[in-house]
N, C-alpha and C. Protein backbone atom coordinates (compact mmCIF):
# COMPACT_ATOMS: atom_id res chain seq x y z
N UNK A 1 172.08 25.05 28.52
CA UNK A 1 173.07 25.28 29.55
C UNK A 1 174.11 24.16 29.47
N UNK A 2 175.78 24.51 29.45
CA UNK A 2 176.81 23.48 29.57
C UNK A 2 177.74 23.92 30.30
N UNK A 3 178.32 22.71 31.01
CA UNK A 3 178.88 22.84 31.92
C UNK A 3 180.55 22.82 31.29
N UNK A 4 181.54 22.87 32.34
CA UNK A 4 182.81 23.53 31.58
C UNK A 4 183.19 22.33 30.78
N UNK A 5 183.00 21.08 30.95
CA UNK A 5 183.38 20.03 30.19
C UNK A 5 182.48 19.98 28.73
N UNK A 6 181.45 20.90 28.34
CA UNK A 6 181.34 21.08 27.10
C UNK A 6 179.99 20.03 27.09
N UNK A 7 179.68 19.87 28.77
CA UNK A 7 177.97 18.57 28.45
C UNK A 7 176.84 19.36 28.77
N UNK A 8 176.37 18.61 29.28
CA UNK A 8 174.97 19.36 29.29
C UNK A 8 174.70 19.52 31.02
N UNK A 9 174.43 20.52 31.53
CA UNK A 9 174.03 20.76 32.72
C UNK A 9 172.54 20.78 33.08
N UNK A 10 172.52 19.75 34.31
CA UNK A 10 171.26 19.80 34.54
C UNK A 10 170.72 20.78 35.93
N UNK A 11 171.69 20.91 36.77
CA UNK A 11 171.72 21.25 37.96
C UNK A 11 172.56 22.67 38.31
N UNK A 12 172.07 23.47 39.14
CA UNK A 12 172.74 24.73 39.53
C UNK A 12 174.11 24.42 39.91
N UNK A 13 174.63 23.22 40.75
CA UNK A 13 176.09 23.15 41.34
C UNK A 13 176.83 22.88 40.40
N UNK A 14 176.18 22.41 39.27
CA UNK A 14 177.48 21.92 37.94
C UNK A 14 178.34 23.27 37.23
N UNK A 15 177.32 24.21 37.64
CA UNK A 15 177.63 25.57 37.16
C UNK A 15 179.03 26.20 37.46
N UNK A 16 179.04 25.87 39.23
CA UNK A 16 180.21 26.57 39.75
C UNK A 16 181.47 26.27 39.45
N UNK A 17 182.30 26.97 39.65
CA UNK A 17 184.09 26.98 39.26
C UNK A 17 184.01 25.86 40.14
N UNK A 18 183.98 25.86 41.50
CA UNK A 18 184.15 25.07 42.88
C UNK A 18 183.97 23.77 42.34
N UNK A 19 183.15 23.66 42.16
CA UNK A 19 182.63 21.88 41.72
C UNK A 19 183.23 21.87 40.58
N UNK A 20 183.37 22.23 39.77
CA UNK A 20 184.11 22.38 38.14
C UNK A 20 185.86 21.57 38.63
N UNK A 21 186.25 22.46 39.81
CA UNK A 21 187.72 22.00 40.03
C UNK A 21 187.62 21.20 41.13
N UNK A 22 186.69 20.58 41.90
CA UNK A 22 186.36 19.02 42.00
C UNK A 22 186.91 18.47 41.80
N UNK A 23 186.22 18.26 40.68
CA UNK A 23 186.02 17.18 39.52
C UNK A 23 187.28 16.71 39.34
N UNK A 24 188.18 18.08 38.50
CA UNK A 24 189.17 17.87 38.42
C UNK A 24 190.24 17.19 39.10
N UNK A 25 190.37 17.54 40.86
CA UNK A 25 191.26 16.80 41.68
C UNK A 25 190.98 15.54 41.83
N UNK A 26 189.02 14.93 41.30
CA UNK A 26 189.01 13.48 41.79
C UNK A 26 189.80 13.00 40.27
N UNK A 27 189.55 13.74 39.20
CA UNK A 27 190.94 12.60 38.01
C UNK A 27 192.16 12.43 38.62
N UNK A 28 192.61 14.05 38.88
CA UNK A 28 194.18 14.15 39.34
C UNK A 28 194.33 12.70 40.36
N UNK A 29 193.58 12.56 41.36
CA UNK A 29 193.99 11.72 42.60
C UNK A 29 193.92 10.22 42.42
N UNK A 30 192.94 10.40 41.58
CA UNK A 30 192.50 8.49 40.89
C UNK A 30 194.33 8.37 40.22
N UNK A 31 194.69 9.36 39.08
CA UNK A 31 195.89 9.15 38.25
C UNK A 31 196.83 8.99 39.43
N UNK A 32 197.14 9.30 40.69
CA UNK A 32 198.33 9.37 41.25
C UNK A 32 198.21 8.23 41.97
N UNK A 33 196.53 7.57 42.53
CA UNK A 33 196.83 6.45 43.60
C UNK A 33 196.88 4.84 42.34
N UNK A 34 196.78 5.51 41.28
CA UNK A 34 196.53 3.35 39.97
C UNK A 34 197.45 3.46 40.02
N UNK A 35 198.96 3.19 40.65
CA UNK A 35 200.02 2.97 40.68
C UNK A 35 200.39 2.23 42.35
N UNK A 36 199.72 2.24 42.97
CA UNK A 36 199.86 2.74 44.61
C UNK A 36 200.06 0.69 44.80
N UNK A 37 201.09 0.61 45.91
CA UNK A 37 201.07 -1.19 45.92
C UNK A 37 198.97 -1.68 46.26
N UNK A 38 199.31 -2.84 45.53
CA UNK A 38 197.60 -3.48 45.93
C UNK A 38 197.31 -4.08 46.96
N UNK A 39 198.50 -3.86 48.21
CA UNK A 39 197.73 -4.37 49.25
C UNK A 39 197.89 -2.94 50.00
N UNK A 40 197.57 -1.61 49.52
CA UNK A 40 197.14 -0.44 49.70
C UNK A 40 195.57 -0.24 49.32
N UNK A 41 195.01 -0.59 48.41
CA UNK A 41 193.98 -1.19 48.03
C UNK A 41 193.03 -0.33 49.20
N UNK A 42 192.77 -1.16 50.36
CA UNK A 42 192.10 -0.90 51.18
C UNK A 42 192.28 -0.07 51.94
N UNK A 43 193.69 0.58 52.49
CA UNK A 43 194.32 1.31 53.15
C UNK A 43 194.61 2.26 52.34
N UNK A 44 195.43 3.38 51.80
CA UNK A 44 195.40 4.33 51.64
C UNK A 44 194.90 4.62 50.51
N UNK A 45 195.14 3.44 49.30
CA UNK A 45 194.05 3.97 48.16
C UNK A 45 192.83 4.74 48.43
N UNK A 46 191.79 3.61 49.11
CA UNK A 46 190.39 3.75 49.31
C UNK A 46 190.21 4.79 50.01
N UNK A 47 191.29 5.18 50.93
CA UNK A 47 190.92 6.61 51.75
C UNK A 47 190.74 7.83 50.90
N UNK A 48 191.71 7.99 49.87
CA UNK A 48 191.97 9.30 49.03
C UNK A 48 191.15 8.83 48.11
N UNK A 49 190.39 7.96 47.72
CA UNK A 49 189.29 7.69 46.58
C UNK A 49 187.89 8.53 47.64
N UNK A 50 187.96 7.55 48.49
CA UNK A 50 186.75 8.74 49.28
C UNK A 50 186.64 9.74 49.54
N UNK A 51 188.26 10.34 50.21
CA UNK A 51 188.18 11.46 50.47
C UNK A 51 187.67 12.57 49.10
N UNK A 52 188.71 12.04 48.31
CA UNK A 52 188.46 13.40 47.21
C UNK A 52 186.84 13.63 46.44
N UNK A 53 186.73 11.76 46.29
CA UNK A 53 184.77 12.15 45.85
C UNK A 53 184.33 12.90 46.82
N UNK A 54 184.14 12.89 47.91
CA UNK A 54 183.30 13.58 48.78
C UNK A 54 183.69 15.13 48.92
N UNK A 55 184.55 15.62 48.60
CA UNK A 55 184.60 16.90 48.00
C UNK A 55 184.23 17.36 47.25
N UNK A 56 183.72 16.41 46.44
CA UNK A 56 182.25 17.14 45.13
C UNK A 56 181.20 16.91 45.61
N UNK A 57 181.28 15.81 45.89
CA UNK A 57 179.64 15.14 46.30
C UNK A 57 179.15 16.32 47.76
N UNK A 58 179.67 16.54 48.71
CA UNK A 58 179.44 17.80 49.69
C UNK A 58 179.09 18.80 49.00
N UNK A 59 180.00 19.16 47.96
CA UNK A 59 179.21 20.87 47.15
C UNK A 59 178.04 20.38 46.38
N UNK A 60 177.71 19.36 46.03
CA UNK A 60 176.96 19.02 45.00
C UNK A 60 175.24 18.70 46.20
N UNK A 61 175.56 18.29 47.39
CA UNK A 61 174.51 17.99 48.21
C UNK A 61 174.32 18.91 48.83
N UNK A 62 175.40 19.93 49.76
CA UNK A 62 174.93 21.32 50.09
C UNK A 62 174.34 21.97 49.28
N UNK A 63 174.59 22.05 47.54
CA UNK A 63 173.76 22.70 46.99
C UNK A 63 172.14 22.76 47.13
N UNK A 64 172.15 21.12 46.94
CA UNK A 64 170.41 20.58 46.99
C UNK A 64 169.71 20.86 48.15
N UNK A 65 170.75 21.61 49.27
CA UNK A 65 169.53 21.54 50.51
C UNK A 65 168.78 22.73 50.63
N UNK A 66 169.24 23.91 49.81
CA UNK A 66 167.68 24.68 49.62
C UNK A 66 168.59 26.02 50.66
N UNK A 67 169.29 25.83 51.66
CA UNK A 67 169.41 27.37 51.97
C UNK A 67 171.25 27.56 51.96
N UNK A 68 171.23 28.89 52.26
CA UNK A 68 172.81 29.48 51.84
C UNK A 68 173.23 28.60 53.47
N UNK A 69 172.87 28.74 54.65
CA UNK A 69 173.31 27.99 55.96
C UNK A 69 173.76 26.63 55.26
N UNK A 70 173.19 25.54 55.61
CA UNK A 70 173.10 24.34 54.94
C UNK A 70 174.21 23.98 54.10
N UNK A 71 174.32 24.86 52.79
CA UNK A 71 175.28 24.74 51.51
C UNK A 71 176.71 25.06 52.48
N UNK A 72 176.58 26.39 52.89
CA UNK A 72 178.00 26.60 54.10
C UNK A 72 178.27 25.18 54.89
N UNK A 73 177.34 24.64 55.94
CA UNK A 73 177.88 23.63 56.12
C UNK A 73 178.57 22.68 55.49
N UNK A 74 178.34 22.46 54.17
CA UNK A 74 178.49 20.83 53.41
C UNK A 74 179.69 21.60 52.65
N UNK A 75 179.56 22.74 52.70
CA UNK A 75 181.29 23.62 52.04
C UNK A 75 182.61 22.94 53.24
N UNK A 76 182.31 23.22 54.37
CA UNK A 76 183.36 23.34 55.48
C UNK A 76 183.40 21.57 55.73
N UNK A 77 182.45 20.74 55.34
CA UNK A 77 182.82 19.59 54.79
C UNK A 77 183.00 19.14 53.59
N UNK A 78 183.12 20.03 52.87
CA UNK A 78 184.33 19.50 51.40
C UNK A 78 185.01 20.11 51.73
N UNK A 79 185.67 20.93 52.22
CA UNK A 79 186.88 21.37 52.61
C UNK A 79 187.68 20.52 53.78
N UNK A 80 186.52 19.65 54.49
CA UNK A 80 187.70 18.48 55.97
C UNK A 80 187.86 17.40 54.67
N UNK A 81 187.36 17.27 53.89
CA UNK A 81 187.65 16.05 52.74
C UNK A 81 188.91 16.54 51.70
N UNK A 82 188.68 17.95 51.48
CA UNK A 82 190.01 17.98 50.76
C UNK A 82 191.21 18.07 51.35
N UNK A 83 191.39 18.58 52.78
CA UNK A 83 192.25 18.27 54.07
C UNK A 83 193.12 17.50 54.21
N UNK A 84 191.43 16.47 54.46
CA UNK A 84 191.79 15.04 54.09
C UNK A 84 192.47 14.74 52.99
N UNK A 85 192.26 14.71 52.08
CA UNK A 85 193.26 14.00 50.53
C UNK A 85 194.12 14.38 50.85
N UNK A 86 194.73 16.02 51.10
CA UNK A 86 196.16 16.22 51.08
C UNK A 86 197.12 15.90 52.23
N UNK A 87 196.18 15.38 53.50
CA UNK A 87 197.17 14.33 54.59
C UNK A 87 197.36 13.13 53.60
N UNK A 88 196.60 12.48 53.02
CA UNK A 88 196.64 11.23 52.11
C UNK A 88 197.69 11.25 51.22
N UNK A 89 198.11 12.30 50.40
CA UNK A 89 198.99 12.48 49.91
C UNK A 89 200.62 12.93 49.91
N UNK A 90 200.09 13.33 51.19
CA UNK A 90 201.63 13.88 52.30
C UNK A 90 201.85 12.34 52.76
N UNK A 91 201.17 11.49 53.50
CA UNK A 91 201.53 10.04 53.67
C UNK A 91 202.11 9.32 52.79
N UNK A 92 201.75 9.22 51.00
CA UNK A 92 201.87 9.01 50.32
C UNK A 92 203.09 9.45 49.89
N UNK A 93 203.54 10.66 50.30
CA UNK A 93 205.20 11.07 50.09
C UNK A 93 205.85 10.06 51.21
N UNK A 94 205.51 10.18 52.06
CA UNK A 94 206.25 9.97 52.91
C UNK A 94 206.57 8.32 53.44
N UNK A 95 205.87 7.75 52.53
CA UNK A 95 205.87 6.59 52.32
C UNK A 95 206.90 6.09 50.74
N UNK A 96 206.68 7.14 50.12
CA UNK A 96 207.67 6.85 48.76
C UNK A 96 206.74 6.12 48.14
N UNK A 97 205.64 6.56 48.23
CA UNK A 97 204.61 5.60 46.96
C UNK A 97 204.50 6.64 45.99
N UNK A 98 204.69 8.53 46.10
CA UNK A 98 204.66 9.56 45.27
C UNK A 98 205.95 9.93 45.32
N UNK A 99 206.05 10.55 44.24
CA UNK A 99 207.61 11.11 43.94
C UNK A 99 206.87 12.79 44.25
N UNK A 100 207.77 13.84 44.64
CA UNK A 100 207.33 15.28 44.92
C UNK A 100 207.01 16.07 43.70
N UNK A 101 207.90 15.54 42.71
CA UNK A 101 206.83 16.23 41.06
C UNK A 101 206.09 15.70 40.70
N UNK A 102 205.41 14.45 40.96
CA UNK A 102 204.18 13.90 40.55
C UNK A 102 203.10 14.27 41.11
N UNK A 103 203.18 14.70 42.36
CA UNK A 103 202.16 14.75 43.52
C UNK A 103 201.75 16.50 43.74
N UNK A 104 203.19 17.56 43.13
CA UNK A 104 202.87 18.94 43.57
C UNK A 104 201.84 19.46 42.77
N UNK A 105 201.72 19.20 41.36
CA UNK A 105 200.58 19.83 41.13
C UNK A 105 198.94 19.37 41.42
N UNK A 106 199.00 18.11 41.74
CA UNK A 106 197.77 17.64 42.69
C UNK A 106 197.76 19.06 43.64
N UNK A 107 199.00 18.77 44.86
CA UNK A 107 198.90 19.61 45.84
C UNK A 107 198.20 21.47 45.38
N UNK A 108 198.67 21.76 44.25
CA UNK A 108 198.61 22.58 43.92
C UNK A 108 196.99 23.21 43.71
N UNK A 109 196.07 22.37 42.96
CA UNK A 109 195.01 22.20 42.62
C UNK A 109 194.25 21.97 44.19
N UNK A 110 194.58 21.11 45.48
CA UNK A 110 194.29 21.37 46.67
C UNK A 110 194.31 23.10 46.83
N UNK A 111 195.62 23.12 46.92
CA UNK A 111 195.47 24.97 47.19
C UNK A 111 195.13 25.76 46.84
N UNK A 112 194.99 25.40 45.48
CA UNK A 112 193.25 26.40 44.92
C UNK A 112 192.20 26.30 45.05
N UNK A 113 191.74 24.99 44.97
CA UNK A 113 190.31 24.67 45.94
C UNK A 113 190.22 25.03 47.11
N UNK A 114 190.97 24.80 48.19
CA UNK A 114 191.14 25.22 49.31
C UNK A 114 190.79 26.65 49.58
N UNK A 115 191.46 27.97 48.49
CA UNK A 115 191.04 28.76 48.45
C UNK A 115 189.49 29.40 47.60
N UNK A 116 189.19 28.76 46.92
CA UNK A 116 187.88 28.77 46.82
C UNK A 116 186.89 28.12 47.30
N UNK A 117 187.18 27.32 48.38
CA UNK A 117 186.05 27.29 49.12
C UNK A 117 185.97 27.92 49.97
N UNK A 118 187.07 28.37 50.64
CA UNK A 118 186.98 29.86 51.77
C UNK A 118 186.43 30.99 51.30
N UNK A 119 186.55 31.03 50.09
CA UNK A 119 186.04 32.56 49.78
C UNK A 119 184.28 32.80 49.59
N UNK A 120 184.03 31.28 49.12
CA UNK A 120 182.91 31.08 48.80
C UNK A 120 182.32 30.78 50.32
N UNK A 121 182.79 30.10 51.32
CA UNK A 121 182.48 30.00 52.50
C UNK A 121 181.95 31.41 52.96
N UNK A 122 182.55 31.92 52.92
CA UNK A 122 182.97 33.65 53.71
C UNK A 122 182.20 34.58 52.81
N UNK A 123 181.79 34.02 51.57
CA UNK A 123 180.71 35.04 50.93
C UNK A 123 179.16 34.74 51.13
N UNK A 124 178.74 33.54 51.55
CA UNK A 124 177.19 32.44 51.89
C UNK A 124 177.24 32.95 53.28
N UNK A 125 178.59 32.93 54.29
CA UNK A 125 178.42 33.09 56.17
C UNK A 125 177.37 34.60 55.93
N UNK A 126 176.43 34.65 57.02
CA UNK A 126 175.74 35.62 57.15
C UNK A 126 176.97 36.18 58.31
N UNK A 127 177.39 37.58 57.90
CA UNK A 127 177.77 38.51 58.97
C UNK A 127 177.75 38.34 60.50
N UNK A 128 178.77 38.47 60.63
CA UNK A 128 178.76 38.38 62.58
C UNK A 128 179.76 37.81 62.95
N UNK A 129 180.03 37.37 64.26
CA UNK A 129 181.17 36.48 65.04
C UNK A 129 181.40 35.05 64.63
N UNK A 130 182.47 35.05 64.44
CA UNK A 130 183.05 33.73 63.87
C UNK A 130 182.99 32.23 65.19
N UNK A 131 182.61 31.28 64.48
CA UNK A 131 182.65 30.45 65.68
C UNK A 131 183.77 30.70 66.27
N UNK A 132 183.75 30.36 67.40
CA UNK A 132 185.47 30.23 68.98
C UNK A 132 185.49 28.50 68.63
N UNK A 133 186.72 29.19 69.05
CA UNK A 133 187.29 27.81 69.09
C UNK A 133 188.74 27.85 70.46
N UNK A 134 188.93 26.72 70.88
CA UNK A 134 189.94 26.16 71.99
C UNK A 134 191.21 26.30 71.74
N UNK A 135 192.28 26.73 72.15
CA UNK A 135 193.52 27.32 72.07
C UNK A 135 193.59 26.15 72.88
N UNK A 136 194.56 24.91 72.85
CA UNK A 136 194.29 23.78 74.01
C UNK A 136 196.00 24.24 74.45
N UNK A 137 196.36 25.06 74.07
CA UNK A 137 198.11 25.04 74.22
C UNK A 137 197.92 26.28 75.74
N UNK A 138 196.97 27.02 75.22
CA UNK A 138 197.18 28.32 76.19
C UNK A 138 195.49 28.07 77.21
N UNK A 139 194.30 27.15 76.66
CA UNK A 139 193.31 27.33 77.19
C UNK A 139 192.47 28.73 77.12
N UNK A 140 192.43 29.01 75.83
CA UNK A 140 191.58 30.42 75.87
C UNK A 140 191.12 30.13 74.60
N UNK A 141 189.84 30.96 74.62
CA UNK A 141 189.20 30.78 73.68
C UNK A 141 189.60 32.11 72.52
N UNK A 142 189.59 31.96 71.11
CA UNK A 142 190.02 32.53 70.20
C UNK A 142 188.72 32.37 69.23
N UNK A 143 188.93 33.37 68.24
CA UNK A 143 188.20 33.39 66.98
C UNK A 143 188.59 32.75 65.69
N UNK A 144 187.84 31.45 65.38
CA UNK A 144 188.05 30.67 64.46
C UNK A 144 188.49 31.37 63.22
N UNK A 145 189.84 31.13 62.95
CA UNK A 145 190.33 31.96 61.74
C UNK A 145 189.64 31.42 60.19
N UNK A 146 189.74 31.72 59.45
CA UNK A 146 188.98 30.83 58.34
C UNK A 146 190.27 30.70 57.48
């Protein structure tokens, strides 16, 4: 068994597209922040270094916990981590530490992950009513869109 990088797979999550394009955004994001000033270092570097590992590392640990519930959870947290990176990287514009063609196809690779983890979310959810969630503008409760 090999995984798309042509190694050797030991584990069921190495298998998936999802984790496959991971991987990928934690190179993309490492390449865009080794430029970033070094007294960012601690401040926004280290945020988008965490954030984006933990978007594999979540699919890679939801995998290990044994049920489709579980894996859904640790999905809808690699998905607040990839969220996360792309506020990190919108700051990062908006700070002028990224130029907008350096940074869109990062963004881009967000928006495909993004969409494969919803789909994959929405194919593991067992059937039924979507969590509610708080409308805080109007005070009513609504159905969590995915």
């Amino acid at each position: 068994m090999s995984n798309a990088q042509g190694g050797e797979a030991f584990f069921g999550f190495e298998q998936r597209e999802v984790y496959q394009r991971a991987l990928g955004l934690v190179v993309e994001v490492y390449g865009s922040v080794e430029n970033l000033p070094s007294d960012e270092r601690f401040g926004l570097t280290g945020q988008l270094e965490r954030a984006v590992n933990l978007v594999a590392f979540n699919i890679a640990e939801g995998k290990g916990r044994g049920s489709d519930r579980d894996f859904v959870r640790f999905l809808y947290q690699s998905r607040g981590s990839l969220l996360e990176t792309v506020c990190g990287l919108q700051i990062g514009l908006r700070w002028k530490f990224f130029t907008r063609e350096k940074v869109k196809p990062t963004l881009e690779i967000c928006r495909e992950l993004n969409s494969r983890l919803n789909a994959l979310i929405t194919c593991l959810e067992p059937a039924g009513p979507r969590p509610r969630t708080l409308d805080l503008r109007r005070g009513e409760a609504h159905a969590h869109p995915l």
